[in-house]
N, C-alpha and C. Protein backbone atom coordinates (compact mmCIF):
# COMPACT_ATOMS: atom_id res chain seq x y z
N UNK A 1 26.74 34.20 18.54
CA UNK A 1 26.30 35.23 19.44
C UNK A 1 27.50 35.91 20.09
N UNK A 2 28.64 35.27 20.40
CA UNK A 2 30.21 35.45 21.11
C UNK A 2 30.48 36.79 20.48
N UNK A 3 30.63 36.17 18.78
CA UNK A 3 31.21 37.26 18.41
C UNK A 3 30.29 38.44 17.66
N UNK A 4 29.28 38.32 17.66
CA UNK A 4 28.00 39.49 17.49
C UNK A 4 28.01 40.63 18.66
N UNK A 5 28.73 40.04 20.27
CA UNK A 5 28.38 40.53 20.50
C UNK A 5 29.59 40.98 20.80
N UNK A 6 30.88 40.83 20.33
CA UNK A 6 32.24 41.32 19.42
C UNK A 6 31.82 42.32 18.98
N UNK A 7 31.20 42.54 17.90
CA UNK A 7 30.72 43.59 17.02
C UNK A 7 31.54 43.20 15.87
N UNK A 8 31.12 42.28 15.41
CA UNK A 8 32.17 41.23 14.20
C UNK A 8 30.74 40.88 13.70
N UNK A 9 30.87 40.82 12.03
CA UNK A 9 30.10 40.91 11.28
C UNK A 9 29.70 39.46 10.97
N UNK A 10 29.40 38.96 11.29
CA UNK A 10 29.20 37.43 10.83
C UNK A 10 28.69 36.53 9.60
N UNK A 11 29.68 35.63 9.42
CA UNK A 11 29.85 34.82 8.41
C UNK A 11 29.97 33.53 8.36
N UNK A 12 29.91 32.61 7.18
CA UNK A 12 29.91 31.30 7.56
C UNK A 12 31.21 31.12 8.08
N UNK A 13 32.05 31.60 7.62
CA UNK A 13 33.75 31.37 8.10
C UNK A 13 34.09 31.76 9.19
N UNK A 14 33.10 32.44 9.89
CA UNK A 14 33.59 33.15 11.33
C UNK A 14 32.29 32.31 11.92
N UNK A 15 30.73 31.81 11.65
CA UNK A 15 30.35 30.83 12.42
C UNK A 15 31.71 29.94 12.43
N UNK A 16 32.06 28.83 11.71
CA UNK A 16 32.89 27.48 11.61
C UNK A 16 34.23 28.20 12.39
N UNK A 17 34.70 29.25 12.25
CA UNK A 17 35.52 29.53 13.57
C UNK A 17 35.09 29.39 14.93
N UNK A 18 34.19 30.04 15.10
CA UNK A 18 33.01 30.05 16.12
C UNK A 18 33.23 28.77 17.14
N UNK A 19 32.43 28.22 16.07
CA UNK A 19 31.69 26.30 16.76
C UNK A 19 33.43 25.83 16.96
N UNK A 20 34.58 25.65 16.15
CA UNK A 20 36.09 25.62 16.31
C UNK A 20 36.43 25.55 17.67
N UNK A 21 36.32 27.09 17.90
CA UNK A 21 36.66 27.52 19.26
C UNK A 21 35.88 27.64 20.61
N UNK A 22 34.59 27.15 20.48
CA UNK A 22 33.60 27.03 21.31
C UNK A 22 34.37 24.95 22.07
N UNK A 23 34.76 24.28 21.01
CA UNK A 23 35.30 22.89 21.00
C UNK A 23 36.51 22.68 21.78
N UNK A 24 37.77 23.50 21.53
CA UNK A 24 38.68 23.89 21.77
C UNK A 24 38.86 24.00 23.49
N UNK A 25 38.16 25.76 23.39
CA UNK A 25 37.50 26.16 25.12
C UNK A 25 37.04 25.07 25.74
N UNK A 26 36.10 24.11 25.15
CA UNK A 26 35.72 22.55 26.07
C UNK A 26 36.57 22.01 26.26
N UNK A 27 37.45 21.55 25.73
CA UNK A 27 38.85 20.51 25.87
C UNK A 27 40.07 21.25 26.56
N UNK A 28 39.83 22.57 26.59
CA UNK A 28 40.97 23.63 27.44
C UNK A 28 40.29 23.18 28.69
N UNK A 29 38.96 23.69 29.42
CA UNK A 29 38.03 23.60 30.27
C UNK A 29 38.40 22.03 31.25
N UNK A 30 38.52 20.70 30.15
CA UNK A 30 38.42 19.35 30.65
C UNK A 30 40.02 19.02 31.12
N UNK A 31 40.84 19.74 30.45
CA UNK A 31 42.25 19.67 30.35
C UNK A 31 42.71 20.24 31.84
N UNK A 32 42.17 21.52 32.07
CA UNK A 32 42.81 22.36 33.27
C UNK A 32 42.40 21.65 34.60
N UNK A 33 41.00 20.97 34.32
CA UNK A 33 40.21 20.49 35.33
C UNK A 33 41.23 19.06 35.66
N UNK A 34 41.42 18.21 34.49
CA UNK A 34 42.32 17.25 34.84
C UNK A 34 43.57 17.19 35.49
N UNK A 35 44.23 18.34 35.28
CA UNK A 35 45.66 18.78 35.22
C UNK A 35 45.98 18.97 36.44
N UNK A 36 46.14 19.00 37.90
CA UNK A 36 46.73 18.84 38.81
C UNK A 36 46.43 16.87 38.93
N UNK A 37 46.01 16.10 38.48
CA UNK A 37 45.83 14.73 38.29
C UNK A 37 47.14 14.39 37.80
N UNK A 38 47.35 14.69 36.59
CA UNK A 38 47.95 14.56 35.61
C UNK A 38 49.69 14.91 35.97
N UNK A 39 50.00 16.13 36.72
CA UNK A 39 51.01 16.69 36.51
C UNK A 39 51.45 16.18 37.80
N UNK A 40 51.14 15.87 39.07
CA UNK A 40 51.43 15.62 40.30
C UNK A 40 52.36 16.80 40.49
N UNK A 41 53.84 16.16 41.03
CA UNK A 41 54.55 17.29 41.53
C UNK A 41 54.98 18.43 40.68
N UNK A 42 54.88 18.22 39.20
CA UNK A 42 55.32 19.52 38.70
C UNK A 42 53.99 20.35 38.01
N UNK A 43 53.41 20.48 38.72
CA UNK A 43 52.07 21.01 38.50
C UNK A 43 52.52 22.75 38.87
N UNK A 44 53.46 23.35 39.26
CA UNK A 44 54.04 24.75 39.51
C UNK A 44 55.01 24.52 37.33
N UNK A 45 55.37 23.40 36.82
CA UNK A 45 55.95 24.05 36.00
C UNK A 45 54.31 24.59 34.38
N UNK A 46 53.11 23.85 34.90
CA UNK A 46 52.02 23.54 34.21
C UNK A 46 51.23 25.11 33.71
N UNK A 47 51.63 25.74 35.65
CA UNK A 47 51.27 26.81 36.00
C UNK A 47 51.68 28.15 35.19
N UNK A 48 53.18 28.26 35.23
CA UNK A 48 53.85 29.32 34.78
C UNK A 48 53.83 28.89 33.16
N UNK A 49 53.83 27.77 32.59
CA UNK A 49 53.22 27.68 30.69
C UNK A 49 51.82 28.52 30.78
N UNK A 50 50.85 27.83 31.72
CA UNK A 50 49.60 28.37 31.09
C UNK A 50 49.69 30.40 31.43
N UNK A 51 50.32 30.62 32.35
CA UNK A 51 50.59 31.77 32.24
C UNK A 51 50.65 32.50 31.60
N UNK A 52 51.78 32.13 31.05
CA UNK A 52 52.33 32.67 29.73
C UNK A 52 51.16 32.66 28.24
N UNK A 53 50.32 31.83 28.77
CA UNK A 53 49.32 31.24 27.55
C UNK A 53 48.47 32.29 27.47
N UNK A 54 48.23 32.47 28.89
CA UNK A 54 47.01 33.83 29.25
C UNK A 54 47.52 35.22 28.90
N UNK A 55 48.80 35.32 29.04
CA UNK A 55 49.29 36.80 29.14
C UNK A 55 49.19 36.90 27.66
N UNK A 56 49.50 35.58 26.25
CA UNK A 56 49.42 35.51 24.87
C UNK A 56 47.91 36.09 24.51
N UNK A 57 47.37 35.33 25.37
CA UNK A 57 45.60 36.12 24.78
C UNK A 57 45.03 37.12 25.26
N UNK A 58 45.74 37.58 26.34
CA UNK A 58 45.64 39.10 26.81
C UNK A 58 45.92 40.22 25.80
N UNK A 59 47.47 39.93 25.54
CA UNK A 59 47.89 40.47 23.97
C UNK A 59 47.15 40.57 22.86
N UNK A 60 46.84 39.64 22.65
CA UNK A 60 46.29 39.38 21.04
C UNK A 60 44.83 40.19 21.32
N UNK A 61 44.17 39.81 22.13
CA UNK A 61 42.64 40.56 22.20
C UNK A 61 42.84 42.12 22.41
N UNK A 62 43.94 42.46 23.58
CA UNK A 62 44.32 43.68 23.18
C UNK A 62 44.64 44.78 22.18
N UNK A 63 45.57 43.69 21.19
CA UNK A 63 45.66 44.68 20.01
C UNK A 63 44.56 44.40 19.23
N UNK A 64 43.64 43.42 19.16
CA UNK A 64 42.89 43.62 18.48
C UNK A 64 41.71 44.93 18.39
N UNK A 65 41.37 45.05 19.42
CA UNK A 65 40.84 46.20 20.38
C UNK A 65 41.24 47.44 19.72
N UNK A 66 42.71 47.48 20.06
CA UNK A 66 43.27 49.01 19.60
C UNK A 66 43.38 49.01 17.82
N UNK A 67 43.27 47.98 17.57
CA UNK A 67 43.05 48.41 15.86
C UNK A 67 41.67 48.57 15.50
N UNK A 68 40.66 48.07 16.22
CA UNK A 68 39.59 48.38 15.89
C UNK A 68 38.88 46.88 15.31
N UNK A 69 39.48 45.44 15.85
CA UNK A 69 38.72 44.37 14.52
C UNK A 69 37.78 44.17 15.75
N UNK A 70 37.69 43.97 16.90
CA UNK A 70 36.56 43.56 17.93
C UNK A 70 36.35 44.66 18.91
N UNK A 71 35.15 45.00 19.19
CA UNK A 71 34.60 45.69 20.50
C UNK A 71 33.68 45.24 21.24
N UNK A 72 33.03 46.16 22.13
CA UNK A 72 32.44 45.63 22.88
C UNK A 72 32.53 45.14 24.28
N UNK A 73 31.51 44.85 25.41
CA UNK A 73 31.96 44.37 26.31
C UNK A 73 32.44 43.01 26.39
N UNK A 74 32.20 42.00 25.60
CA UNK A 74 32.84 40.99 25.43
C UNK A 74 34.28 40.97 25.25
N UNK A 75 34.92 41.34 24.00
CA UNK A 75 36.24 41.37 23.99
C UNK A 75 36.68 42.09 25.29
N UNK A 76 36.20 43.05 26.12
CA UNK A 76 37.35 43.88 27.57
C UNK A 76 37.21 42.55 28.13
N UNK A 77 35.96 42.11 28.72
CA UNK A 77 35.85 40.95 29.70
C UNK A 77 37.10 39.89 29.52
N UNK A 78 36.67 39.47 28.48
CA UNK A 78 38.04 38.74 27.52
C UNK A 78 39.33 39.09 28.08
N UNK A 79 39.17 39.98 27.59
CA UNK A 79 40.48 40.69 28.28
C UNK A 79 41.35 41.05 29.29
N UNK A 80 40.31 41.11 30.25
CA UNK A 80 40.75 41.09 31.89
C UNK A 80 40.22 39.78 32.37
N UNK A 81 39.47 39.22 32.27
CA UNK A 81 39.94 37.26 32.25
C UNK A 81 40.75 37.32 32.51
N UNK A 82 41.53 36.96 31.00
CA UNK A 82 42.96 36.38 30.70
C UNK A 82 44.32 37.06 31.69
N UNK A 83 43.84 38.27 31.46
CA UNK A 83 45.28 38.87 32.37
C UNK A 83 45.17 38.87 33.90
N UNK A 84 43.42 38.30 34.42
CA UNK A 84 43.49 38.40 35.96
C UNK A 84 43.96 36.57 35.80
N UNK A 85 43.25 35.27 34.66
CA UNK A 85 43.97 34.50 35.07
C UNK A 85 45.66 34.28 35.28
N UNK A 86 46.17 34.99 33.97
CA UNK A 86 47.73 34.96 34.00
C UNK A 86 48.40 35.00 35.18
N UNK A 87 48.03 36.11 36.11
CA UNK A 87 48.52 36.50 37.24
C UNK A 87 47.92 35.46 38.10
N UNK A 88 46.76 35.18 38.47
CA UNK A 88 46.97 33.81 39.25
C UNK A 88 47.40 32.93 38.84
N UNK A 89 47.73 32.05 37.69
CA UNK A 89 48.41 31.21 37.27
C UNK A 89 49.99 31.27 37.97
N UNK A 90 50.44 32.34 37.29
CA UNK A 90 51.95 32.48 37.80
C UNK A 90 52.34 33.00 39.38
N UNK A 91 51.40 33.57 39.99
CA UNK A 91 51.29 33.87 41.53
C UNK A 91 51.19 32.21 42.36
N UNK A 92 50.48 31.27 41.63
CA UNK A 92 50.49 30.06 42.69
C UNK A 92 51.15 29.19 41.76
N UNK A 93 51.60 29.06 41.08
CA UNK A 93 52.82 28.80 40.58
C UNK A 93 54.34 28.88 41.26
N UNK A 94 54.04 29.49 41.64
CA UNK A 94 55.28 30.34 42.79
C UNK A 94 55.21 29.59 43.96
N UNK A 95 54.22 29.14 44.33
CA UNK A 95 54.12 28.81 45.96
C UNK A 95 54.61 27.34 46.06
């Protein structure tokens, strides 16, 4: 449905991407949630990686956009997510 509503034509190879990255997002999700546990005091260097992680998928969904492989309101949302998380990531990162 994610990417249907992409405007991506769907296939078995893009379901099994799909369910992939639906798995992934869970273990990102359980990971971030753990992660001031985990990192104690260098939880500012945890910050400015995932940053950088967000500003990567800001990019990538971006150009995807401007070439034309995904549209829709899903991919923008996507899109400004990632780049409103980036910036909080690396803004309290800082502190």
């Amino acid at each position: 449905m994610f990417f249907e509503m992409a405007m991506m034509e769907m296939t078995d190879h893009l379901i099994a991407l799909g369910q992939f990255l639906g798995v992934t997002f869970i273990f990102l999700s359980i990971f971030m949630w753990k992660l001031p546990e985990m990192a104690g005091s260098s939880l500012n260097r945890f910050g400015t990686l995932w940053a950088l992680g967000c500003t990567m998928w800001t990019a990538i969904i971006g150009y995807h956009i401007a070439i034309g492989v995904v549209g829709g309101p899903t991919a923008f949302v996507n899109m400004g997510l990632f780049a409103v998380f980036a910036v909080l990531y690396f803004v309290t990162s800082k502190k």
